[in-house]
N, C-alpha and C. Protein backbone atom coordinates (compact mmCIF):
# COMPACT_ATOMS: atom_id res chain seq x y z
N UNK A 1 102.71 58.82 91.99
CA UNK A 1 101.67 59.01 90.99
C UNK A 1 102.28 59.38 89.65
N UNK A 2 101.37 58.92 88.53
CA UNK A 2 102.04 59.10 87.35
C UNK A 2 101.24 60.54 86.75
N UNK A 3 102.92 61.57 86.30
CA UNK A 3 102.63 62.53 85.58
C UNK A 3 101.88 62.45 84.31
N UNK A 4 100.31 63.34 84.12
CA UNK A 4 99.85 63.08 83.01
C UNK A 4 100.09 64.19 81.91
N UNK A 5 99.83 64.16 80.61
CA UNK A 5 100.09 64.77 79.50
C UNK A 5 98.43 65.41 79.53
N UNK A 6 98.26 67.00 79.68
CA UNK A 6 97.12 67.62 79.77
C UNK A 6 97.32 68.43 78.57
N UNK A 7 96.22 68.01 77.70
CA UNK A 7 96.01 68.89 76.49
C UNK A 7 94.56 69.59 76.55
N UNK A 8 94.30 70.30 75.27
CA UNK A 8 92.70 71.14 75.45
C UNK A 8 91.75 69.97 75.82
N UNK A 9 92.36 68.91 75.13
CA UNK A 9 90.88 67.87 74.74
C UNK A 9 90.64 67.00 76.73
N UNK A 10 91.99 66.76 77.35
CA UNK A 10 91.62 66.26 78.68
C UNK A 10 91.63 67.36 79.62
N UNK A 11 91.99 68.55 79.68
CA UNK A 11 92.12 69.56 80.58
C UNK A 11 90.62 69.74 81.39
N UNK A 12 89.48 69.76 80.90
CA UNK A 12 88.38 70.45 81.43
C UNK A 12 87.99 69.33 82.70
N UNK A 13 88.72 67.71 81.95
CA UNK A 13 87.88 66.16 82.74
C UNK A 13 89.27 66.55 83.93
N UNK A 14 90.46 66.39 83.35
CA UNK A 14 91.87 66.00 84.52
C UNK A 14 92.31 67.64 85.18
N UNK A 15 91.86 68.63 85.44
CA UNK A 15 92.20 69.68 85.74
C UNK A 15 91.06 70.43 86.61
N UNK A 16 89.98 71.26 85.43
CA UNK A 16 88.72 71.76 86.37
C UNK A 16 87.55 70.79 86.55
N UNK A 17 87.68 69.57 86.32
CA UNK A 17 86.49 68.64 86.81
C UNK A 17 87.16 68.15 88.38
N UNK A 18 88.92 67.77 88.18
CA UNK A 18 89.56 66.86 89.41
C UNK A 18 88.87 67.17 90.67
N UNK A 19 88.45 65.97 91.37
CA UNK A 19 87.97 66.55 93.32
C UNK A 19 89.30 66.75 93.99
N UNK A 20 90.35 66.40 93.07
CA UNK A 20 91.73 66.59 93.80
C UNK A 20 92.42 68.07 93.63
N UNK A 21 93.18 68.55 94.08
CA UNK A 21 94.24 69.53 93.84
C UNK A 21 95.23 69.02 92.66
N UNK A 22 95.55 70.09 91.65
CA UNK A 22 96.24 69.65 90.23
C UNK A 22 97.46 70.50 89.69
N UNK A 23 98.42 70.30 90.32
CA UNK A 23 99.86 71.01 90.10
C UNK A 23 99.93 70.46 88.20
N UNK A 24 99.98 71.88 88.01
CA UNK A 24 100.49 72.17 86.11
C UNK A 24 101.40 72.65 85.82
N UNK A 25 102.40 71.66 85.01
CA UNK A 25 103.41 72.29 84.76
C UNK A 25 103.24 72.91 83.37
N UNK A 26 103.81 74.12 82.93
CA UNK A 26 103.22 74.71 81.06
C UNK A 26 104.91 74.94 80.92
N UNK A 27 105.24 73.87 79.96
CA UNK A 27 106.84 74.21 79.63
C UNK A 27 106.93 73.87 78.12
N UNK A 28 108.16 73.92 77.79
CA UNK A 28 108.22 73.25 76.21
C UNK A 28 109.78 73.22 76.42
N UNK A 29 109.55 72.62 75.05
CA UNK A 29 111.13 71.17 75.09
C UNK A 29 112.79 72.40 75.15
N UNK A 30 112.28 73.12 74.63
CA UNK A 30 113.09 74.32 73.81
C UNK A 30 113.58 75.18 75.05
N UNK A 31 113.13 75.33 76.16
CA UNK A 31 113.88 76.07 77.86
C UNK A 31 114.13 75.65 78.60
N UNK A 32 115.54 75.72 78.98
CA UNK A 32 116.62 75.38 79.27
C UNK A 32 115.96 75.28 81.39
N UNK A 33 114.88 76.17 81.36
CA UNK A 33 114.43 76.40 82.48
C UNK A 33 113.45 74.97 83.14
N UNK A 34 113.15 74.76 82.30
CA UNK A 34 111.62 73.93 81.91
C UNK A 34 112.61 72.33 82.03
N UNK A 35 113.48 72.33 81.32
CA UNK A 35 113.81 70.68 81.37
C UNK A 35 114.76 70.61 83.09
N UNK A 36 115.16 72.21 83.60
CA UNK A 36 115.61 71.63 84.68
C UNK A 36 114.49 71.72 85.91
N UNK A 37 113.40 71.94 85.71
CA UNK A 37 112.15 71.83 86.74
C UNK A 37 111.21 70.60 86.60
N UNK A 38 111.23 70.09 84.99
CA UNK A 38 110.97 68.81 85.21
C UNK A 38 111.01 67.47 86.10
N UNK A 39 112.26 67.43 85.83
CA UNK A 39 112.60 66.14 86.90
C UNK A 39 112.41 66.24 88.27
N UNK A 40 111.89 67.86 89.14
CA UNK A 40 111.69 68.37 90.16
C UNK A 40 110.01 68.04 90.08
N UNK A 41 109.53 68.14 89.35
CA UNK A 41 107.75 68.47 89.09
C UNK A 41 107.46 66.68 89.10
N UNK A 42 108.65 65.79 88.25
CA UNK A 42 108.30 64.34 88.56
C UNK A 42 108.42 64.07 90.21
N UNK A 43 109.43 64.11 90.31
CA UNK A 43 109.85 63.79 92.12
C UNK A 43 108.60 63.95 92.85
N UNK A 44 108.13 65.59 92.92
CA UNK A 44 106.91 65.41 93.45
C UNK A 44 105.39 64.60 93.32
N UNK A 45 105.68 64.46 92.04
CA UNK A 45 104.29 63.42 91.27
C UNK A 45 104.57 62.01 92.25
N UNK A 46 106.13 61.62 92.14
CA UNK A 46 105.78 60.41 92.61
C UNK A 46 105.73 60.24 94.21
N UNK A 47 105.93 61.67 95.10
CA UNK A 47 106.00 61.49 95.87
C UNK A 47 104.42 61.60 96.59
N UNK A 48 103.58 61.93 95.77
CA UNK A 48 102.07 62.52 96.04
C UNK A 48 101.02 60.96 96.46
N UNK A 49 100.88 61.29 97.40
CA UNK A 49 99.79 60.31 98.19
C UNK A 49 98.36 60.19 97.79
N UNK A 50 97.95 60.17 96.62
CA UNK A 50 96.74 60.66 95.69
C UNK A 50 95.91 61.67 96.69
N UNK A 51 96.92 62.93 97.17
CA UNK A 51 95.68 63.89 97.73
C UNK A 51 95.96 64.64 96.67
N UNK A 52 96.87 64.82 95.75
CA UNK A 52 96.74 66.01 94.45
C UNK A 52 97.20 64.92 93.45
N UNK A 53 97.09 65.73 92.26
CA UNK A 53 97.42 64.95 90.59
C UNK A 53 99.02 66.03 90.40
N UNK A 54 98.94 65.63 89.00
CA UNK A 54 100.36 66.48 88.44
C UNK A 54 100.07 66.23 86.88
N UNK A 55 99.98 67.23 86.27
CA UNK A 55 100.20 67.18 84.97
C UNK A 55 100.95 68.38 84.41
N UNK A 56 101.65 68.02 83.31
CA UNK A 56 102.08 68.55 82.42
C UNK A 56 101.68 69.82 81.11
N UNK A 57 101.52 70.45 80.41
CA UNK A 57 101.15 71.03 78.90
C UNK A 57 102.34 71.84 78.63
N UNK A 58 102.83 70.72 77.39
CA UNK A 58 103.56 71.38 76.44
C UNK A 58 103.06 72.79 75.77
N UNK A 59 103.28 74.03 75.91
CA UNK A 59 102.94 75.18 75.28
C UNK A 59 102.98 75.27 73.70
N UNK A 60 103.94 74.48 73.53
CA UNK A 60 104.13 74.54 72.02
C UNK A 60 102.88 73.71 71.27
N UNK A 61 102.44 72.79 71.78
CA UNK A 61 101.30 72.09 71.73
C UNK A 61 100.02 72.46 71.79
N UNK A 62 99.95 73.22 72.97
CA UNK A 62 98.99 74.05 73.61
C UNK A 62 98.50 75.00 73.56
N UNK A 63 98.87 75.82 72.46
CA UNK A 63 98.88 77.25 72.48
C UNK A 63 97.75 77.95 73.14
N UNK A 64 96.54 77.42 72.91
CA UNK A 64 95.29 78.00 73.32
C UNK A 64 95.43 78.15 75.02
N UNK A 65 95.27 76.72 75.62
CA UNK A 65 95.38 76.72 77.02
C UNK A 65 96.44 77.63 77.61
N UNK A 66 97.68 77.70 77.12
CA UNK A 66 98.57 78.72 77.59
C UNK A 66 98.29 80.13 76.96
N UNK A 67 97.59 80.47 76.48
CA UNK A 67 96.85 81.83 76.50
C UNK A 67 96.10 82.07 77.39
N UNK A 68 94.68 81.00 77.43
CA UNK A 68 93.71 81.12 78.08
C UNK A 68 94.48 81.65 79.93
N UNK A 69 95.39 80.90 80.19
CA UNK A 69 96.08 81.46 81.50
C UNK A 69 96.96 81.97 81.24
N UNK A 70 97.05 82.67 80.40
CA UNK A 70 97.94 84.22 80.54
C UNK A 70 99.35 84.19 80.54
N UNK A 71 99.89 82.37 80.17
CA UNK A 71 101.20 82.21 79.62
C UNK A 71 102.45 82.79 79.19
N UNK A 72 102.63 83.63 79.90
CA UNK A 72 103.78 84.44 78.70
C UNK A 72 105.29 84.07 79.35
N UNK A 73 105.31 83.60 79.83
CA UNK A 73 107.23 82.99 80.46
C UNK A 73 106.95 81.50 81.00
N UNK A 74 107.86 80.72 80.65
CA UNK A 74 107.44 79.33 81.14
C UNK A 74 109.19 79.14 81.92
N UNK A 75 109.56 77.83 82.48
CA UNK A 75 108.12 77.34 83.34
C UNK A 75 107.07 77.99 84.20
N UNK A 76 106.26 78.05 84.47
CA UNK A 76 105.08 78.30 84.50
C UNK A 76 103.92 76.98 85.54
N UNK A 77 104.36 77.07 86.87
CA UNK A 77 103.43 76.20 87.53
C UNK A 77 102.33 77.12 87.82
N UNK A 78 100.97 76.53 87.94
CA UNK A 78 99.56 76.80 88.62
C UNK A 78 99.50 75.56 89.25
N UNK A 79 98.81 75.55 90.93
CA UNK A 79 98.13 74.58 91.44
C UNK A 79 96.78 75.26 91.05
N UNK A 80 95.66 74.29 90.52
CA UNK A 80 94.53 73.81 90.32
C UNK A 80 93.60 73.74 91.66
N UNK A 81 92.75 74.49 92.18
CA UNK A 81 91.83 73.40 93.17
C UNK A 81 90.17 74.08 92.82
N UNK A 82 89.27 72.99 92.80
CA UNK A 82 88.06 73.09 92.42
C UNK A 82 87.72 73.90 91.22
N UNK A 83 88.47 73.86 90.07
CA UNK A 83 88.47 74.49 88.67
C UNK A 83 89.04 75.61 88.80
N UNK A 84 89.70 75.86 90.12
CA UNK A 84 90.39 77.36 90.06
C UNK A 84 91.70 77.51 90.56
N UNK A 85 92.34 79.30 89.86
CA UNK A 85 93.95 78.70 90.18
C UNK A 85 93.82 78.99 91.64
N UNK A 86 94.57 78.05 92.35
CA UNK A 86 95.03 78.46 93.67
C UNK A 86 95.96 78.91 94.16
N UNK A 87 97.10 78.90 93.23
CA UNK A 87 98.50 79.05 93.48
C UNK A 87 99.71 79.09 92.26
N UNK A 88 100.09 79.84 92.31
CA UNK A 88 101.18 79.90 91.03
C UNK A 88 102.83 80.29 91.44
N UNK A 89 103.61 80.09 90.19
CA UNK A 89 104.72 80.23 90.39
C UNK A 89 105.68 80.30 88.69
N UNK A 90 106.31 81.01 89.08
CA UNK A 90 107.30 81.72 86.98
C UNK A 90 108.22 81.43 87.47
N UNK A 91 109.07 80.37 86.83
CA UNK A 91 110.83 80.54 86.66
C UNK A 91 110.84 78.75 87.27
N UNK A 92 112.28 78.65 87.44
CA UNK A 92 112.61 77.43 87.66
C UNK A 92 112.59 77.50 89.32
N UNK A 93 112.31 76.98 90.29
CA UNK A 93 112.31 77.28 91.68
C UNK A 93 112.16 75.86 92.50
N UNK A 94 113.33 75.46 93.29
CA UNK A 94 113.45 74.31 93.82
C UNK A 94 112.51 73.79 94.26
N UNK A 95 112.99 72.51 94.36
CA UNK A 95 111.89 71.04 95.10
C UNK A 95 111.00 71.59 96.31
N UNK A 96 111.72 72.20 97.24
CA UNK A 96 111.08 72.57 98.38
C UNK A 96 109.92 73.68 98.38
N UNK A 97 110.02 74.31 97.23
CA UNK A 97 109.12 75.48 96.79
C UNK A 97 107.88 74.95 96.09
N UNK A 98 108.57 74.14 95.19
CA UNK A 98 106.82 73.24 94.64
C UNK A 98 106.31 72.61 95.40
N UNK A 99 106.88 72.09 96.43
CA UNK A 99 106.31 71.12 97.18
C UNK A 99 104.90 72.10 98.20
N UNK A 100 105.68 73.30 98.41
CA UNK A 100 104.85 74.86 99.48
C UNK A 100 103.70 75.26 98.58
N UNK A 101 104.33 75.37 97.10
CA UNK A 101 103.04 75.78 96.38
C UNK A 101 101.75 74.48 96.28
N UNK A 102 102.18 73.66 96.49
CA UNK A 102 100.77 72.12 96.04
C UNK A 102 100.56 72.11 97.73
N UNK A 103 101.41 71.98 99.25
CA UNK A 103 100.64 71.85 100.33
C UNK A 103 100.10 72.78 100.88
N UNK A 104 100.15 74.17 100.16
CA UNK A 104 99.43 75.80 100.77
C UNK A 104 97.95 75.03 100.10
N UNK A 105 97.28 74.52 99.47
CA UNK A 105 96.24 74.11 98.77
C UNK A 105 95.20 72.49 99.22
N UNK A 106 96.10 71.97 100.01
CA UNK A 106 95.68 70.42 100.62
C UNK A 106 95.05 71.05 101.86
């Protein structure tokens, strides 16, 4: 599945509207943390069987939405399910760990 770009303006339709489960990544270009959990947060996108989504928000972009959830250290995953968080996680934390945080929620 393809990682989407979640800003204020699609967040409410691709996040708390989804019937799916919605792993968020909140990073920005600038941590050193964030570009090495990326390519971990893709892997899983493409490995996802459309029972969850995956999106992205740049913080630097975002400022509001990464307030609104209480943002203060990135990376910064929340799984999403039925407009609410279900699951979270701070810091960079291997493949096998994101993968626990999005199937504790399926």
């Amino acid at each position: 599945m393809e990682v989407m770009t979640i800003t204020s303006e699609n967040f409410e339709k691709e996040v708390l509207q989804s019937a799916e489960p919605v792993l968020v990544d909140f990073w920005a270009s600038w941590c050193g943390p964030c570009r090495m959990l990326s390519p971990i947060v893709d892997q899983v996108a493409e490995a996802s069987d459309g029972s969850f989504k995956v999106g992205k928000v740049n913080v630097d972009d975002e400022g509001e939405l990464a307030e609104k959830y209480g943002i203060m250290n990135i990376p910064y995953l929340i799984v999403f399910k039925n407009g609410q968080v279900a699951n979270k996680s701070v810091g960079m934390i291997p493949k096998p760990k994101v993968e626990e945080l999005v199937k504790s929620v399926l």
